[in-house]
C-alpha atoms as a PDB file:
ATOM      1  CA  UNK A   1     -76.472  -4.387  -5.817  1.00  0.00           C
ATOM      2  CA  UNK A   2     -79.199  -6.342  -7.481  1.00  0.00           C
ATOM      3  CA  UNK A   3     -78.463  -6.397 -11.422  1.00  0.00           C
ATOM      4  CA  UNK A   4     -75.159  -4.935 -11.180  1.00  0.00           C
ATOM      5  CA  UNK A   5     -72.968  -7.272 -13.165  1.00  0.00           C
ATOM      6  CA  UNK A   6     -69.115  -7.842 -11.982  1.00  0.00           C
ATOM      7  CA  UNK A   7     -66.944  -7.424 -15.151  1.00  0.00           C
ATOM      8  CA  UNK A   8     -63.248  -8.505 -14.495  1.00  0.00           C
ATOM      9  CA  UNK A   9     -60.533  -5.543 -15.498  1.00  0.00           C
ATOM     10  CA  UNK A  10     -63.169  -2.974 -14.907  1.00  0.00           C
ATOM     11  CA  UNK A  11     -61.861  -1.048 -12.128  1.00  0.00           C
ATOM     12  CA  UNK A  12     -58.596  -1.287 -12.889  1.00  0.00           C
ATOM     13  CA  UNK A  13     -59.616   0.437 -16.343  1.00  0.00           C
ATOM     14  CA  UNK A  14     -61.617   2.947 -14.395  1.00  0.00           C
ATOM     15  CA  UNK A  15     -58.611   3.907 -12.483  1.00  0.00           C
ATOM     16  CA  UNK A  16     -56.347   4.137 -15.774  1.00  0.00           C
ATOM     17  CA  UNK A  17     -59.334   6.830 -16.892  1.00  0.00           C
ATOM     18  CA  UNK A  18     -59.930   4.192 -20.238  1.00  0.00           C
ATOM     19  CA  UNK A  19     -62.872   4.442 -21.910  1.00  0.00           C
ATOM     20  CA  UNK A  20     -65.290   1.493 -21.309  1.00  0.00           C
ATOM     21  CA  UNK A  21     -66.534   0.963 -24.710  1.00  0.00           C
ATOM     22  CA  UNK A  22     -66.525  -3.012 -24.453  1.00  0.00           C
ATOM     23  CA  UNK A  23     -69.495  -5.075 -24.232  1.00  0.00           C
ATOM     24  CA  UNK A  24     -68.987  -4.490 -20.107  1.00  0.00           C
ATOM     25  CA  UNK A  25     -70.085  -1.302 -21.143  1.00  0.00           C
ATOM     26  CA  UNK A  26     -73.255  -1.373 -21.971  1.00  0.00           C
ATOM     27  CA  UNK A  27     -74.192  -3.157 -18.766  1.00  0.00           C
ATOM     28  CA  UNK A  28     -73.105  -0.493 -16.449  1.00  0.00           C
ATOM     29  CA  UNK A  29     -75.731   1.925 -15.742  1.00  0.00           C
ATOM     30  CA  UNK A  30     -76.334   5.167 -15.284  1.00  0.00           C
ATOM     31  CA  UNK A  31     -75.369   5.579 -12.146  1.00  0.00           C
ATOM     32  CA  UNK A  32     -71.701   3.820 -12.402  1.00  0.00           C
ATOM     33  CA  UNK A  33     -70.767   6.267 -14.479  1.00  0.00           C
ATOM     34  CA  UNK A  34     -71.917   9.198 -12.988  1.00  0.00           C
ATOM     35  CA  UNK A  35     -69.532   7.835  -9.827  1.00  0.00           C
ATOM     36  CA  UNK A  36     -67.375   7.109 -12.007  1.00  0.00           C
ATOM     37  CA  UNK A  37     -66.862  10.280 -13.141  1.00  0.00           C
ATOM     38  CA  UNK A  38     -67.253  12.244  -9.523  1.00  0.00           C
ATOM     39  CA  UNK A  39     -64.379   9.447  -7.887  1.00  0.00           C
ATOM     40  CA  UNK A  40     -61.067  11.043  -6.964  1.00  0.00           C
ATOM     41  CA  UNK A  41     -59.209   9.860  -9.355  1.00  0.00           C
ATOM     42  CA  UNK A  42     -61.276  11.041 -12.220  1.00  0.00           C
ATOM     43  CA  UNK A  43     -60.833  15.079 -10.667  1.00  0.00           C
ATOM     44  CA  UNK A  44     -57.387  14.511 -10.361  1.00  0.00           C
ATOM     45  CA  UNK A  45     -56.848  13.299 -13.594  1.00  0.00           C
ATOM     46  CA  UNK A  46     -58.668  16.086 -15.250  1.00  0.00           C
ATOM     47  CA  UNK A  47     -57.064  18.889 -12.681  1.00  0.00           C
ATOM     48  CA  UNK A  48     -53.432  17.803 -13.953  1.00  0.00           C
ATOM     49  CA  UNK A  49     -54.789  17.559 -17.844  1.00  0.00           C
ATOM     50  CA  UNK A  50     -56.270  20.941 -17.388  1.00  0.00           C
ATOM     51  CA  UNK A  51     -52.510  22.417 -16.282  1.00  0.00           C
ATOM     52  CA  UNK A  52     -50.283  20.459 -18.091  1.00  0.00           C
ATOM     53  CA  UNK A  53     -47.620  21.954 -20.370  1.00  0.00           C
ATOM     54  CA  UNK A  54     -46.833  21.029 -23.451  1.00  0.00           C
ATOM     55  CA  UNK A  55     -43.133  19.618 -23.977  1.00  0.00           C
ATOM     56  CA  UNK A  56     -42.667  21.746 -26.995  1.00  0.00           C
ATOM     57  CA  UNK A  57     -43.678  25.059 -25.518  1.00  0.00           C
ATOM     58  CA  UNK A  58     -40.723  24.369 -22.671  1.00  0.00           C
ATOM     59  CA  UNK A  59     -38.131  22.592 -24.510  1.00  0.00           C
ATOM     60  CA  UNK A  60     -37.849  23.757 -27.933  1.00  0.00           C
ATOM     61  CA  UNK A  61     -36.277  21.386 -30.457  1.00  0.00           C
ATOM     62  CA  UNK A  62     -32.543  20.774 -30.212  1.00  0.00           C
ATOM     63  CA  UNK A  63     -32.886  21.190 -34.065  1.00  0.00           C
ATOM     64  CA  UNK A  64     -34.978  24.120 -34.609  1.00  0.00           C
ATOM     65  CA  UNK A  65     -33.309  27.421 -35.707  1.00  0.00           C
ATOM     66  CA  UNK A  66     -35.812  29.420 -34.364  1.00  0.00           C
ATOM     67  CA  UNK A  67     -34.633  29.470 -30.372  1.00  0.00           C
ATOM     68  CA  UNK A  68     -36.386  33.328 -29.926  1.00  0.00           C
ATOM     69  CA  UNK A  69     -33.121  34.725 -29.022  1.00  0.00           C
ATOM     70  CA  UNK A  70     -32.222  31.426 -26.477  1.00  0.00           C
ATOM     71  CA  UNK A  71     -29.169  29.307 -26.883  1.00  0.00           C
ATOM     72  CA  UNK A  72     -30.188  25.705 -27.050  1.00  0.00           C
ATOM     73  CA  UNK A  73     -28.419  23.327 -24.102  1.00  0.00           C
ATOM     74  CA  UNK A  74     -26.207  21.842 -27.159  1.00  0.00           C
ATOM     75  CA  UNK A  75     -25.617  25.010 -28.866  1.00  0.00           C
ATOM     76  CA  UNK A  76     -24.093  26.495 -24.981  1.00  0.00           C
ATOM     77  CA  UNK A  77     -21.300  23.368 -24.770  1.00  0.00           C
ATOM     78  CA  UNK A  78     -20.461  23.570 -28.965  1.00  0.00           C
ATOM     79  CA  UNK A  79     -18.287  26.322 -29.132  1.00  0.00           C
ATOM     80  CA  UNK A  80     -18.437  29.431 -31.512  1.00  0.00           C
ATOM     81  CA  UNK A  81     -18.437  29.468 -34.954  1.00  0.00           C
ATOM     82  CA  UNK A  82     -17.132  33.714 -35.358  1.00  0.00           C
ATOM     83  CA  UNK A  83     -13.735  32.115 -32.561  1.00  0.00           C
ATOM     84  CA  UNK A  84     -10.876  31.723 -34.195  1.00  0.00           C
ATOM     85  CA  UNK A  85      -9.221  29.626 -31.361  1.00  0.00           C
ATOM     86  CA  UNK A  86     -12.300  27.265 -31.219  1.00  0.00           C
ATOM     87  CA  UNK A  87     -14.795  28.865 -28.494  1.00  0.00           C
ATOM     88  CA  UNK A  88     -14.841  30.989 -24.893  1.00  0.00           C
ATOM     89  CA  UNK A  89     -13.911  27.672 -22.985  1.00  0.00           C
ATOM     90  CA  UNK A  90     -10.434  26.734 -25.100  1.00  0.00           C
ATOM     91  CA  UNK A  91      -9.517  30.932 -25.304  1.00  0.00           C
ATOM     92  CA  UNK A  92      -9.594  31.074 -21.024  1.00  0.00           C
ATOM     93  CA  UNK A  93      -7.798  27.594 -20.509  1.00  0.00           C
ATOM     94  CA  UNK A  94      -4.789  29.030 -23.081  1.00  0.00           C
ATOM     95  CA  UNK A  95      -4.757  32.801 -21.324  1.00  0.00           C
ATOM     96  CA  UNK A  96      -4.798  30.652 -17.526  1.00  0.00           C
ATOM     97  CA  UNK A  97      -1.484  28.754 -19.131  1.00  0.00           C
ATOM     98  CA  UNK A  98       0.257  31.620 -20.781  1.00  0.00           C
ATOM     99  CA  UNK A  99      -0.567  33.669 -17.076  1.00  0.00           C
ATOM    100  CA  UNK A 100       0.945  30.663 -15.548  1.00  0.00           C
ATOM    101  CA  UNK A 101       4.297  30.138 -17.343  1.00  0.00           C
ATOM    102  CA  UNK A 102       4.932  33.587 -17.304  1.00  0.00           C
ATOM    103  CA  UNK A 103       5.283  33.382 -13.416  1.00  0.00           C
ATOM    104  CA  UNK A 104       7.241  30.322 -13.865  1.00  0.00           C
ATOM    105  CA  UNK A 105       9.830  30.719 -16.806  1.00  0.00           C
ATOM    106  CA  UNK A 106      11.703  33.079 -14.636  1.00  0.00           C
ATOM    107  CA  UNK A 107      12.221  30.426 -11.800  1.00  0.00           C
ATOM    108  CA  UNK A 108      13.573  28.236 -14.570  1.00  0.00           C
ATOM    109  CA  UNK A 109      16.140  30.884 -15.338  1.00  0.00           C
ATOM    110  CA  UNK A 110      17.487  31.512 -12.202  1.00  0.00           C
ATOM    111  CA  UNK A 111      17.638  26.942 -11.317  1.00  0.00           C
ATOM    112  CA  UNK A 112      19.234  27.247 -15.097  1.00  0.00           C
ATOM    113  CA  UNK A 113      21.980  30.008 -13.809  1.00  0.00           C
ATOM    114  CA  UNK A 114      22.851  28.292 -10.632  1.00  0.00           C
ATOM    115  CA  UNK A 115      23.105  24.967 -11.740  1.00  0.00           C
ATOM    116  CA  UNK A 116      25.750  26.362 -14.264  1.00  0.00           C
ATOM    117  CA  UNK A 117      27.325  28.257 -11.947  1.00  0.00           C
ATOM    118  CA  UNK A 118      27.797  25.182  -9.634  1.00  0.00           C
ATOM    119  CA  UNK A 119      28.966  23.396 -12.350  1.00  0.00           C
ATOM    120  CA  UNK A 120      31.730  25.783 -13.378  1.00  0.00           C
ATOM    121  CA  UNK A 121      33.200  26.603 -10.049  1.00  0.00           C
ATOM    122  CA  UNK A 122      33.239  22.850  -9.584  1.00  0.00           C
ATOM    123  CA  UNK A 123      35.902  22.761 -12.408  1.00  0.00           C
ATOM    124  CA  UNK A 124      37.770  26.053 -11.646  1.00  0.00           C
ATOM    125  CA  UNK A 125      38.327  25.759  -7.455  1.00  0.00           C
ATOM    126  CA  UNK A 126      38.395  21.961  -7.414  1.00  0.00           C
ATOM    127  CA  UNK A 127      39.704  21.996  -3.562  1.00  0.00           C
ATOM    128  CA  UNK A 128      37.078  24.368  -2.488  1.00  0.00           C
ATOM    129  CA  UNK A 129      34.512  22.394  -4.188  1.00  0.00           C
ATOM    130  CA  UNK A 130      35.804  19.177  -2.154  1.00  0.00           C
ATOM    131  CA  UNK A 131      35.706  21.477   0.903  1.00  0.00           C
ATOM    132  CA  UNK A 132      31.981  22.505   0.290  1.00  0.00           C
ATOM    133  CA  UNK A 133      30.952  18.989  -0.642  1.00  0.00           C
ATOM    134  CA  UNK A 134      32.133  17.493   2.933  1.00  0.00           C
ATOM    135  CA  UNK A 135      30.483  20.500   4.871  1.00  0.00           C
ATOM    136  CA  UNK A 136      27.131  19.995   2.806  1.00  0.00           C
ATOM    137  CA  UNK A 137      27.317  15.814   3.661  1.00  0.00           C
ATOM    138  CA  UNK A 138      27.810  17.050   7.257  1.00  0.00           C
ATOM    139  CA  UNK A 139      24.926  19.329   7.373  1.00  0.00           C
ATOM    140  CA  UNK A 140      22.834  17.162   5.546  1.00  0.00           C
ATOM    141  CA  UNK A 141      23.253  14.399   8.066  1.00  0.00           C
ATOM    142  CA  UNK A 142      22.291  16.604  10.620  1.00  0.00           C
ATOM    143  CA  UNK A 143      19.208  17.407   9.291  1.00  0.00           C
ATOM    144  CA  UNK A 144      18.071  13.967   7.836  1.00  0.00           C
ATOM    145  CA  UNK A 145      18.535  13.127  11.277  1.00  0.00           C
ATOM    146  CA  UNK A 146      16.780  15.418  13.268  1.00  0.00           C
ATOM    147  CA  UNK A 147      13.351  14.825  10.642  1.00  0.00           C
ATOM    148  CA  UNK A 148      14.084  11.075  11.569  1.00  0.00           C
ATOM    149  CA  UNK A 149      13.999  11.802  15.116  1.00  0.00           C
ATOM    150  CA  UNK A 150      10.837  14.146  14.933  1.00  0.00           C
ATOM    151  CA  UNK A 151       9.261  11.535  12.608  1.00  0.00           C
ATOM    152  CA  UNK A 152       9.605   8.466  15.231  1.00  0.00           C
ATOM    153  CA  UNK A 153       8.261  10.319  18.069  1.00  0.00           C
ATOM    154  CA  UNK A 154       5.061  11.779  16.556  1.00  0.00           C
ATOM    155  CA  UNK A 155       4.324   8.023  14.686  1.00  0.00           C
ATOM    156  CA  UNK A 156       4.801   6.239  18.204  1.00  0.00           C
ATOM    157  CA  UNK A 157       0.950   5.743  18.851  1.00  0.00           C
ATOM    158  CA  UNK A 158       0.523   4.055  15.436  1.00  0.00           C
ATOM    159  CA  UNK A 159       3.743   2.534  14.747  1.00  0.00           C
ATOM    160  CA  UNK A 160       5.499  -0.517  16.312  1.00  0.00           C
ATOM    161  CA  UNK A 161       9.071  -0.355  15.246  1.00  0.00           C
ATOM    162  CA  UNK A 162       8.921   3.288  15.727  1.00  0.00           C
ATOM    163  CA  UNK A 163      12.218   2.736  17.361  1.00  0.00           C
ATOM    164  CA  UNK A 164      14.401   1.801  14.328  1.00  0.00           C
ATOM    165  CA  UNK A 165      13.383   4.895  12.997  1.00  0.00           C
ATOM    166  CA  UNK A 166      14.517   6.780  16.083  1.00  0.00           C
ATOM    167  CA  UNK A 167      17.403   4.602  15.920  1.00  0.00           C
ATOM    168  CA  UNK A 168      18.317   5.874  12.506  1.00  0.00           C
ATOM    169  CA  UNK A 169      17.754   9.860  12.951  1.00  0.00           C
ATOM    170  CA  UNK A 170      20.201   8.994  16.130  1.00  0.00           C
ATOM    171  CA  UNK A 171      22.605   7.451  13.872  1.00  0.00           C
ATOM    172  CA  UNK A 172      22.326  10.509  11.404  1.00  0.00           C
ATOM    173  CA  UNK A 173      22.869  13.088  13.590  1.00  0.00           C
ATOM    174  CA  UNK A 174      25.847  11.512  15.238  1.00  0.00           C
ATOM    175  CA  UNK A 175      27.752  11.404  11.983  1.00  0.00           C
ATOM    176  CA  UNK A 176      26.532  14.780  11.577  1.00  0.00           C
ATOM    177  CA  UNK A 177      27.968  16.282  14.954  1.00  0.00           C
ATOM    178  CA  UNK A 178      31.231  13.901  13.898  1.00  0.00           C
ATOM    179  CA  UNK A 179      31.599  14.802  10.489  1.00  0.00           C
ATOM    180  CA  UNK A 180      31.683  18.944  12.014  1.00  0.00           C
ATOM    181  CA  UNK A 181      34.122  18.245  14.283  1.00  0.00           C
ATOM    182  CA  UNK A 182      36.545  16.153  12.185  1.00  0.00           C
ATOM    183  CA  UNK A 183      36.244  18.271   8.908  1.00  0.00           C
ATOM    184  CA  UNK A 184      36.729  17.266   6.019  1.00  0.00           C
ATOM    185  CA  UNK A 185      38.112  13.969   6.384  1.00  0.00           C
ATOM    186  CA  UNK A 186      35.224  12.219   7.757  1.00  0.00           C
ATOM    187  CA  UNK A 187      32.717  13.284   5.450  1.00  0.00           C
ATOM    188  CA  UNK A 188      34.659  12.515   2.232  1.00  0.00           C
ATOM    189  CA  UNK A 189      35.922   9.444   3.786  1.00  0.00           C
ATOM    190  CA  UNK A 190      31.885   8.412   4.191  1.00  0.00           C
ATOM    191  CA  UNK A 191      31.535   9.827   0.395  1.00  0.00           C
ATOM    192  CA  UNK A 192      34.794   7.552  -0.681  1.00  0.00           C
ATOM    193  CA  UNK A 193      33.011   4.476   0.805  1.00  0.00           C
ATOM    194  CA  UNK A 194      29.616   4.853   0.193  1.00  0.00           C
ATOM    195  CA  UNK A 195      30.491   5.122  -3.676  1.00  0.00           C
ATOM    196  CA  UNK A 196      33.280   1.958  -3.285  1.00  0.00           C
ATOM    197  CA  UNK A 197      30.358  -0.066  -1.330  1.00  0.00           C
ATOM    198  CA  UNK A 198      27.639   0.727  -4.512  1.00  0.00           C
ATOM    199  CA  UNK A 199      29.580  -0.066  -7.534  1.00  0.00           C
ATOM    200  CA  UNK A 200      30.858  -3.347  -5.090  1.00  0.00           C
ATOM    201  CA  UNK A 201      26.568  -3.954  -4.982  1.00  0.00           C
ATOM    202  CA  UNK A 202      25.716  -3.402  -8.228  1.00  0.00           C
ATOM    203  CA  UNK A 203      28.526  -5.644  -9.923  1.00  0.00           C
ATOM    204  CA  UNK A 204      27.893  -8.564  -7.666  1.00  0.00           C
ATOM    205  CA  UNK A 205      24.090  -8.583  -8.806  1.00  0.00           C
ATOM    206  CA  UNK A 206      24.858  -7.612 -12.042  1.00  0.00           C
ATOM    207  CA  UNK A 207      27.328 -10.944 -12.293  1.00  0.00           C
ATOM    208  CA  UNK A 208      24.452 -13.252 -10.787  1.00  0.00           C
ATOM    209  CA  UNK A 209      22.307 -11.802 -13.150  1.00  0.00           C
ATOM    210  CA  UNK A 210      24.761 -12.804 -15.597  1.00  0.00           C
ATOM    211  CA  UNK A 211      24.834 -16.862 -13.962  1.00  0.00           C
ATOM    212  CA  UNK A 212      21.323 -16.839 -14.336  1.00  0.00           C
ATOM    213  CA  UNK A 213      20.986 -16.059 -17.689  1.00  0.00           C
ATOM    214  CA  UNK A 214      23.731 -18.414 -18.810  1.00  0.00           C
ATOM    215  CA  UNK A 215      21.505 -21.189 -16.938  1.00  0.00           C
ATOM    216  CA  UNK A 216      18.490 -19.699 -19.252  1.00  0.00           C
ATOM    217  CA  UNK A 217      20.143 -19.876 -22.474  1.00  0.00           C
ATOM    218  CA  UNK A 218      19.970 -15.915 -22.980  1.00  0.00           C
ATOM    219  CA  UNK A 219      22.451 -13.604 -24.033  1.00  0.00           C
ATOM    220  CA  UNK A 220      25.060 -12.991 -20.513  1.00  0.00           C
ATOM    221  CA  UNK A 221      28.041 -11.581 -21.943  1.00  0.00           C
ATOM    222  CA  UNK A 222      27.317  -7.690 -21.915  1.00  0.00           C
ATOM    223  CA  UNK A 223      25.480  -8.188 -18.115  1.00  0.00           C
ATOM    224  CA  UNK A 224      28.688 -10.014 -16.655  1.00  0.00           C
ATOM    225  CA  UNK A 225      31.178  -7.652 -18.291  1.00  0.00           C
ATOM    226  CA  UNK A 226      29.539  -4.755 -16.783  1.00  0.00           C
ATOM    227  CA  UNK A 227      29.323  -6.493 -13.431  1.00  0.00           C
ATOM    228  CA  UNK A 228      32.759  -7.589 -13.103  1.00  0.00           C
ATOM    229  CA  UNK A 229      33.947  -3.814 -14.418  1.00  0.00           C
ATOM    230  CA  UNK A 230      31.805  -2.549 -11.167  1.00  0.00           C
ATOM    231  CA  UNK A 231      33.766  -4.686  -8.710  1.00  0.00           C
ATOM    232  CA  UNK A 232      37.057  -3.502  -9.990  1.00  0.00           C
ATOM    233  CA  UNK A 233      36.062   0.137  -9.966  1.00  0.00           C
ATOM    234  CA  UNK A 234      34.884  -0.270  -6.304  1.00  0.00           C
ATOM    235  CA  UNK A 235      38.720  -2.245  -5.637  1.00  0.00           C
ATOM    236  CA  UNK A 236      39.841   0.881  -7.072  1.00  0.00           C
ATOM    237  CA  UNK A 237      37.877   3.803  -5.163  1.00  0.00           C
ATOM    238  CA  UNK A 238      38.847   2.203  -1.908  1.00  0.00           C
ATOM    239  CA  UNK A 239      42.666   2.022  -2.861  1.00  0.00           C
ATOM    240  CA  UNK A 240      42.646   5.051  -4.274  1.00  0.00           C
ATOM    241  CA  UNK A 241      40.460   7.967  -2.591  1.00  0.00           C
ATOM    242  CA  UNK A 242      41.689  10.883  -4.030  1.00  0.00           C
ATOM    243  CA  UNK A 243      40.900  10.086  -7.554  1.00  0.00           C
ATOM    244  CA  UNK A 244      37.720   8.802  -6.323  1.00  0.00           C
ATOM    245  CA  UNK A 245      36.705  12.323  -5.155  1.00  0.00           C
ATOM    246  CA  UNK A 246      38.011  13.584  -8.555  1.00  0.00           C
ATOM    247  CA  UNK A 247      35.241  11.277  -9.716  1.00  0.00           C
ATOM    248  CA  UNK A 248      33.024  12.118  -7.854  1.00  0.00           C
ATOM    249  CA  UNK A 249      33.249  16.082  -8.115  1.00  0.00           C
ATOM    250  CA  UNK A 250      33.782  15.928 -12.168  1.00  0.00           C
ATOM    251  CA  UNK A 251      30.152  13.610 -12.282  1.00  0.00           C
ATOM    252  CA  UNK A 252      28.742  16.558 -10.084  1.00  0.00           C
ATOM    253  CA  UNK A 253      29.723  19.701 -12.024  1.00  0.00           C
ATOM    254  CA  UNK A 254      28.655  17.560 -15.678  1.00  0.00           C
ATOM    255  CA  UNK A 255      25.774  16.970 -14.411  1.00  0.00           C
ATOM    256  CA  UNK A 256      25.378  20.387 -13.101  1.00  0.00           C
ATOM    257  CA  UNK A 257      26.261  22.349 -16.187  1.00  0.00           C
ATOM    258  CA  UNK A 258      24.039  20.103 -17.901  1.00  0.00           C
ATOM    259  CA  UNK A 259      21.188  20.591 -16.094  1.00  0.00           C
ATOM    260  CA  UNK A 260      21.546  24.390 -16.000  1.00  0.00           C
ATOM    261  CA  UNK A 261      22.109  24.722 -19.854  1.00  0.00           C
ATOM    262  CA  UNK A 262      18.512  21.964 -20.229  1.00  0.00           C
ATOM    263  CA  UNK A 263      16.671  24.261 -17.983  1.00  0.00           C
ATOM    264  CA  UNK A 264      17.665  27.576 -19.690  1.00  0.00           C
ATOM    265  CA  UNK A 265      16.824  26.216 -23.311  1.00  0.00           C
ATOM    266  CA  UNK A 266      13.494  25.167 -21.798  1.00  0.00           C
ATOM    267  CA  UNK A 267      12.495  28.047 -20.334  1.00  0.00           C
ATOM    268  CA  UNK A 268      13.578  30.461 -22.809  1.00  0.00           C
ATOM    269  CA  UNK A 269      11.758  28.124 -25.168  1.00  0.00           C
ATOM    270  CA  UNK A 270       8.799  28.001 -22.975  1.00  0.00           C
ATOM    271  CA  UNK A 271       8.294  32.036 -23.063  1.00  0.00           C
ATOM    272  CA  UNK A 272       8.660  32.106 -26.570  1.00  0.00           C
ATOM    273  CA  UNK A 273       5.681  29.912 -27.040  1.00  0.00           C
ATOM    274  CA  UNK A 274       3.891  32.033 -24.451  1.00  0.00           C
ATOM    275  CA  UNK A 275       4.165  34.968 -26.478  1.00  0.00           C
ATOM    276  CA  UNK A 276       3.883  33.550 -29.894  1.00  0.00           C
END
């Protein structure tokens, strides 16, 4: 329009609802502001001024004492100062706990009791214990077996040596069926070289261990000793299996009877602290 002057910034000011008290100002007449003030913008401006809420009257101060009878967000997580076991949240987690070990101390007991009572007929019916331990080796194969055999099948799809597994539950539960049918002799014969063939393993390692940090400079001595001990116990288990299995049974029942008498202090410990 004629007269109208273009001053740079001004409708971007308009839009931000600034006041244009500049010198471009006084050049704009009557009739700029009176659009100004009837645009859009302006209305909605004033609509969302006029129903605005103050901050303060929604969110009172995280400081202020005076909360009319609300907890502050803070004052919920910080926990009482009247609790004696330091707030609502730390008293349920301790009454969950205690309500959980005492369903579980008992359970303790009783793995306590039999372990103990493993170990000791261990030591008093040595020849039954034998006895048991070959039919539980037998059984055991069995069943390692059949899980091998279930296993391979179901991960054929997604598995390319699926059959070595297969191959292995076979194995298993042929020594099982074998180790039923000649009783006792094969399964503690298995259990007399199985134990000969490990300490034979571990003192060969242990020995080149031992070569390899003679090479190095580092202390050998205790490493080969204990490697070449290992290779004459597992001479001697072959050569002799009956002491082997006396070996083999005592190890069981010690660590039985310690196990059962770690598991009772535990759990008889563990309910007194539940009910302290």
């Amino acid at each position: 329009m004629p007269g109208e002057v273009d001053v740079r910034g001004r409708g971007d000011r308009q839009i931000l609802g600034e006041a244009l008290d500049g010198p471009e100002n006084r050049r704009l007449g009557p009739a700029d502001h009176a659009a100004h003030a009837e645009s859009p913008l302006m209305k909605r401006a004033h609509t969302i001024a006029a129903t605005a809420i103050p901050i303060k009257a929604r969110f009172p101060s995280l400081h202020s004492g005076d909360t009319s009878g609300h907890q502050t967000p803070m004052s919920c997580l910080s926990p009482k100062r009247d609790s004696p076991r330091g707030g609502h949240m730390t008293t349920t987690v301790l009454d969950d706990l205690k309500r959980v070990y005492q369903r579980t101390w008992w359970a303790l007991v009783l793995r306590g009791l039999l372990a103990l009572a493993v170990g000791v007929f261990i030591f008093a019916r040595p020849l039954d214990s034998v006895a048991a331990f070959a039919l539980v080796i037998a059984w055991w194969a069995l069943f390692a077996g059949a899980v091998d055999i279930v296993h391979a099948v179901e991960m054929r799809p997604v598995m390319t040596h699926w059959w070595v597994l297969l191959l292995s539950g076979l194995v298993g539960v042929g020594f099982g069926i074998a180790a039923l049918v000649y009783y006792p002799v094969l399964s503690l014969t298995f259990a007399v070289v199985w134990v000969a063939w490990w300490l034979m393993v571990t003192g060969i390692l242990g020995i080149s261990a031992a070569l390899m940090q003679r090479r190095l400079g580092v202390q050998w001595g205790w490493i080969a000793a204990f490697g070449v001990l290992s290779v004459v116990a597992s001479a001697f288990a072959l050569f002799s299996p009956p002491v082997t299995l006396a070996a083999i049974m005592g190890l069981i029942a010690a660590f039985a009877i310690v196990a059962g008498v770690a598991l009772l202090v535990g759990a008889f410990k563990l309910r007194s602290l539940v009910h302290a």
